[in-house]
N, C-alpha and C. Protein backbone atom coordinates (compact mmCIF):
# COMPACT_ATOMS: atom_id res chain seq x y z
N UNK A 1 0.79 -1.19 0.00
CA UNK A 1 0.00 0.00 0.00
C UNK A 1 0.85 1.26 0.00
N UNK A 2 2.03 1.52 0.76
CA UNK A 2 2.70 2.50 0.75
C UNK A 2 3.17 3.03 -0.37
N UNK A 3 3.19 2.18 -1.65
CA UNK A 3 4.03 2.51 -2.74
C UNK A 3 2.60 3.31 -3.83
N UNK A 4 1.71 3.45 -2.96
CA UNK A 4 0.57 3.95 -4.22
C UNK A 4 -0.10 5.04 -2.91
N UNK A 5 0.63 6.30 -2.22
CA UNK A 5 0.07 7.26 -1.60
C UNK A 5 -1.12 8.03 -1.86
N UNK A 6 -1.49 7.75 -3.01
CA UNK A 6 -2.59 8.70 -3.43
C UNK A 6 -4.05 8.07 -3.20
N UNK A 7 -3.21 6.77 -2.56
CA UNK A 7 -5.04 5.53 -2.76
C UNK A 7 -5.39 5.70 -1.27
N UNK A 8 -6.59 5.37 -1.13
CA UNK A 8 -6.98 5.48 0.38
C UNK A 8 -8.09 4.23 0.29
N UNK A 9 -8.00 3.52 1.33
CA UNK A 9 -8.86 2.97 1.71
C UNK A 9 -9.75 3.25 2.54
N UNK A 10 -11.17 3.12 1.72
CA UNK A 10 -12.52 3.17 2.71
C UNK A 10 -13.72 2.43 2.65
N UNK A 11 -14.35 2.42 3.96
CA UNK A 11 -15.87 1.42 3.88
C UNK A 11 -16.62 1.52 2.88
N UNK A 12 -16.88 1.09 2.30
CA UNK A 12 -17.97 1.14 1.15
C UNK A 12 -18.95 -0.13 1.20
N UNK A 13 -20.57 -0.23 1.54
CA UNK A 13 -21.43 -1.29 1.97
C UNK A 13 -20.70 -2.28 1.80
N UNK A 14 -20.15 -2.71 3.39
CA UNK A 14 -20.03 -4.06 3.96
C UNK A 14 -18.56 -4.39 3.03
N UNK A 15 -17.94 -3.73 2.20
CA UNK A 15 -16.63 -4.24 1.52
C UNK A 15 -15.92 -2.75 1.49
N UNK A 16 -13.96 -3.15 1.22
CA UNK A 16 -13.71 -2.05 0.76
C UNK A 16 -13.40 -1.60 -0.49
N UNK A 17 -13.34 -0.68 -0.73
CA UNK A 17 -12.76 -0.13 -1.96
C UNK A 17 -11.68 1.04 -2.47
N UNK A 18 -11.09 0.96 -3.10
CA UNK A 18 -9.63 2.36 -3.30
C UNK A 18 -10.77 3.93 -3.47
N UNK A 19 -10.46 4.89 -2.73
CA UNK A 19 -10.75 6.23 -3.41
C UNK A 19 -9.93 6.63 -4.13
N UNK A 20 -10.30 6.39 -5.46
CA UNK A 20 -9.53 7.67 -6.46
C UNK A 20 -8.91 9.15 -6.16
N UNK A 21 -7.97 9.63 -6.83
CA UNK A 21 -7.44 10.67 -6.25
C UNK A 21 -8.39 11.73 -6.51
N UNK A 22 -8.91 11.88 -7.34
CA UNK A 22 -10.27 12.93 -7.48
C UNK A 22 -10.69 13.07 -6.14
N UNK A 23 -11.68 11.62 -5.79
CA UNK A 23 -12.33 11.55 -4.55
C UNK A 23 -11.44 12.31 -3.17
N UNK A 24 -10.24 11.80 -2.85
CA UNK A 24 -9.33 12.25 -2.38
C UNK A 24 -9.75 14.01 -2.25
N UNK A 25 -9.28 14.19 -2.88
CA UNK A 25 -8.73 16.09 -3.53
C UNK A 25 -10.54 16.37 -3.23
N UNK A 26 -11.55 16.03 -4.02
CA UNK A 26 -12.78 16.65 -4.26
C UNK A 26 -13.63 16.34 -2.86
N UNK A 27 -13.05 15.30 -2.15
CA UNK A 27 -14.23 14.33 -1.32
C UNK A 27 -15.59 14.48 -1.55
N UNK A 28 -15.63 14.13 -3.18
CA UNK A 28 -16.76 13.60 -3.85
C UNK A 28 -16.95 12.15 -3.90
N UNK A 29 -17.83 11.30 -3.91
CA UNK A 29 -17.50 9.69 -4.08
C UNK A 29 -18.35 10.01 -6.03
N UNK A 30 -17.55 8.77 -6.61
CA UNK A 30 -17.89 8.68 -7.94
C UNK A 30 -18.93 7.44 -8.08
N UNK A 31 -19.94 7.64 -8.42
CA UNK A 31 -20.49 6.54 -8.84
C UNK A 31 -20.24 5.77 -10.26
N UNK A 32 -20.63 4.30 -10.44
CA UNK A 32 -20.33 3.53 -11.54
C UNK A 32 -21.73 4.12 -12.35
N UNK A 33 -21.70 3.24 -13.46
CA UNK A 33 -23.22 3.92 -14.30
C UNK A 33 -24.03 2.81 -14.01
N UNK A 34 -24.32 1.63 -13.37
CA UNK A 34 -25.25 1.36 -12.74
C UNK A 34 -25.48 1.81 -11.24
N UNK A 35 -24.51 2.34 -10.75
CA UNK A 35 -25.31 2.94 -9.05
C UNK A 35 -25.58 4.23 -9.47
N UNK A 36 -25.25 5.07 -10.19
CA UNK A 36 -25.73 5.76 -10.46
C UNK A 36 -27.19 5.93 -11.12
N UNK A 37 -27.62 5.42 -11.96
CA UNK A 37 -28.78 4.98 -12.40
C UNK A 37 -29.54 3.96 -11.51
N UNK A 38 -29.06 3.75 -10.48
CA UNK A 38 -30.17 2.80 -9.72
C UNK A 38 -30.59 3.73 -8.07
N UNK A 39 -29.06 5.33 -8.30
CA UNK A 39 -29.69 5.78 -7.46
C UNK A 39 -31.52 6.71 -7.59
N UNK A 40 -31.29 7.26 -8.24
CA UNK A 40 -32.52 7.83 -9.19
C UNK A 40 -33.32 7.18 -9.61
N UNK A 41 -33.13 5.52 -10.08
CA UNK A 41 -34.44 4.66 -10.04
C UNK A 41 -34.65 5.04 -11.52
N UNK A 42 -33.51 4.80 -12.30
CA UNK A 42 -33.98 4.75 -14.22
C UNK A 42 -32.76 3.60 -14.40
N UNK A 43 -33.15 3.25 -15.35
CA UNK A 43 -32.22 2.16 -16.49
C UNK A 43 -30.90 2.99 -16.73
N UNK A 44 -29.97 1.97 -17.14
CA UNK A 44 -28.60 2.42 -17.46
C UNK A 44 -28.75 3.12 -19.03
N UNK A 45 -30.00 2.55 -19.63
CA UNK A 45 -30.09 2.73 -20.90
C UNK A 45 -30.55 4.05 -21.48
N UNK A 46 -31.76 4.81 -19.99
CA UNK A 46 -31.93 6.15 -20.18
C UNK A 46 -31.00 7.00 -19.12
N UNK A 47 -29.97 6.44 -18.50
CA UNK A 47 -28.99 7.51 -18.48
C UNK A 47 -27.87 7.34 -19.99
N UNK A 48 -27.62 6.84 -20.37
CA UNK A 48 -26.94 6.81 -21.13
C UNK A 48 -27.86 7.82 -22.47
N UNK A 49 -29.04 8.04 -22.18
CA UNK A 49 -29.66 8.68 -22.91
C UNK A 49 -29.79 9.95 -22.66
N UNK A 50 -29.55 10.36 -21.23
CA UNK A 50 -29.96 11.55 -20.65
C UNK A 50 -28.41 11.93 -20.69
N UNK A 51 -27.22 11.39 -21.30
CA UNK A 51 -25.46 11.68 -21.60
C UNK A 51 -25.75 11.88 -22.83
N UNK A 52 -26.65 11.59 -24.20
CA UNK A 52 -26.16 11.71 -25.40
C UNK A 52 -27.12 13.18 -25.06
N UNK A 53 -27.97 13.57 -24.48
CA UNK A 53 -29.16 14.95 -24.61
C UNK A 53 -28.17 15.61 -23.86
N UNK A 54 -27.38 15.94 -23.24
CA UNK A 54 -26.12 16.61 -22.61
C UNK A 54 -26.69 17.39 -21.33
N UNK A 55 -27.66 16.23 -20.84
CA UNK A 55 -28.46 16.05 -19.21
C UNK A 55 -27.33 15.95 -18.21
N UNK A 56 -26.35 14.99 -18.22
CA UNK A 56 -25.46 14.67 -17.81
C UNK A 56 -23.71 14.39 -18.28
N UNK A 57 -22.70 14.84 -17.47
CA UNK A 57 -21.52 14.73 -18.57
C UNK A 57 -20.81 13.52 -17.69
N UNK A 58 -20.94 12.21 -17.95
CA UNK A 58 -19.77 11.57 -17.51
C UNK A 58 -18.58 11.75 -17.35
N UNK A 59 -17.67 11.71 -16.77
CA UNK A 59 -16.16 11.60 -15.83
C UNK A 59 -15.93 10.10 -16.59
N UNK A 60 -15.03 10.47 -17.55
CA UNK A 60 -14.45 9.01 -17.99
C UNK A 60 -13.52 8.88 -16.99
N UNK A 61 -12.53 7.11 -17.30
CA UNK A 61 -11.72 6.64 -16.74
C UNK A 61 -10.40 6.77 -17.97
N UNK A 62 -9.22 6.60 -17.47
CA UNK A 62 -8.47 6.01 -18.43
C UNK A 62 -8.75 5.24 -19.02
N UNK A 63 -9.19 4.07 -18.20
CA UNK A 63 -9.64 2.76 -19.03
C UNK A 63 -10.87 2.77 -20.04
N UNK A 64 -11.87 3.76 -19.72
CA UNK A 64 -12.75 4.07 -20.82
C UNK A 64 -14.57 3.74 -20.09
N UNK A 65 -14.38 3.62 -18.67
CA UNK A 65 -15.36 3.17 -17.81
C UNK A 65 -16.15 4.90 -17.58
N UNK A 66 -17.38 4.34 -17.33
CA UNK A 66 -17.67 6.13 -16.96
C UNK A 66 -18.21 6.67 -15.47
N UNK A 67 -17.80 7.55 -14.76
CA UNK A 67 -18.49 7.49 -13.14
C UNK A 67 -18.97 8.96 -13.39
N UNK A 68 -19.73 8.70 -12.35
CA UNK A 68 -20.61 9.86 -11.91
C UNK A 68 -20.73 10.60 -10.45
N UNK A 69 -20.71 11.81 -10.37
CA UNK A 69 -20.67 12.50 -9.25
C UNK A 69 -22.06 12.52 -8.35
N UNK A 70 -21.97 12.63 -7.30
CA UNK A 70 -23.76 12.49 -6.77
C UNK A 70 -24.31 13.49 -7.10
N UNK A 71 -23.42 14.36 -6.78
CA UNK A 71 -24.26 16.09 -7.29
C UNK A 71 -24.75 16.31 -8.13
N UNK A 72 -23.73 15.54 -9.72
CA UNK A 72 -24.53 15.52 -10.94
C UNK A 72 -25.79 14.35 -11.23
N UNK A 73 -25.61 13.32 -9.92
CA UNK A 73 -26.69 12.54 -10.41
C UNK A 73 -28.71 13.26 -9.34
N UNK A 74 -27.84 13.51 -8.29
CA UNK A 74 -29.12 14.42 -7.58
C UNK A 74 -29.41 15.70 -8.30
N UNK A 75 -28.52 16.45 -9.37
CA UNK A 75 -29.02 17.41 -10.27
C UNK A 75 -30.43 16.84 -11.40
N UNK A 76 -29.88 15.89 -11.40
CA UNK A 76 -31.16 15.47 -12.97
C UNK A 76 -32.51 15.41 -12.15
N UNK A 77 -32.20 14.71 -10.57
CA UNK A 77 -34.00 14.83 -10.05
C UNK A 77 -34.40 16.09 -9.92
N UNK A 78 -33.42 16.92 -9.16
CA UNK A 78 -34.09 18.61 -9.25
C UNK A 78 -33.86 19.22 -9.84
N UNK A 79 -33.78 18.91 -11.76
CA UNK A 79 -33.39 20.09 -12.70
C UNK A 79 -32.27 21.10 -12.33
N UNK A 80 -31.31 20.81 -11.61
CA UNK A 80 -30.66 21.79 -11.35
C UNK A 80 -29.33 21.57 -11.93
N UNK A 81 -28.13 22.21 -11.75
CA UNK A 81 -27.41 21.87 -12.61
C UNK A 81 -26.00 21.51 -11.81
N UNK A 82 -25.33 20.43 -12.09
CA UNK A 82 -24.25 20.21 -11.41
C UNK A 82 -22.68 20.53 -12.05
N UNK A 83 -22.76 21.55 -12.66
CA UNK A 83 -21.70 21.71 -13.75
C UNK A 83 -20.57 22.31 -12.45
């Protein structure tokens, strides 16, 4: 663990998981595009729809995965804007 300072370990339901350095720096947590879409209670298929209408801007990965901020995902229930 020492050789990767920027990772942190934390609780995440009942398992752990690395915080990204974003998370770190922002202490935002990122959601995946199914917790994100299952926080709001729609399909992965109309967020991915509510990303091509430019409702929402995904946070790619290097790897090409996409996460989401809560702010921007609690913006789409109250029209408001998480930019």
């Amino acid at each position: 663990m020492d050789s990767c300072p920027h990772l942190t370990i934390v609780p995440k339901r009942h398992n752990l998981r690395f915080m990204t350095k974003r998370e770190v720096l922002t202490g935002e947590e990122l959601l995946t595009h199914a917790e994100a879409a299952a926080r709001i209670g729609i399909s992965t298929k109309t967020l991915d729809r509510y990303a091509v209408q430019g409702k929402v801007k995904p946070l790619r990965l290097p790897s090409g995965y996409r996460r989401y901020t809560c702010r921007q995902i609690d913006a789409l229930v109250t029209g408001g804007s998480a930019e």
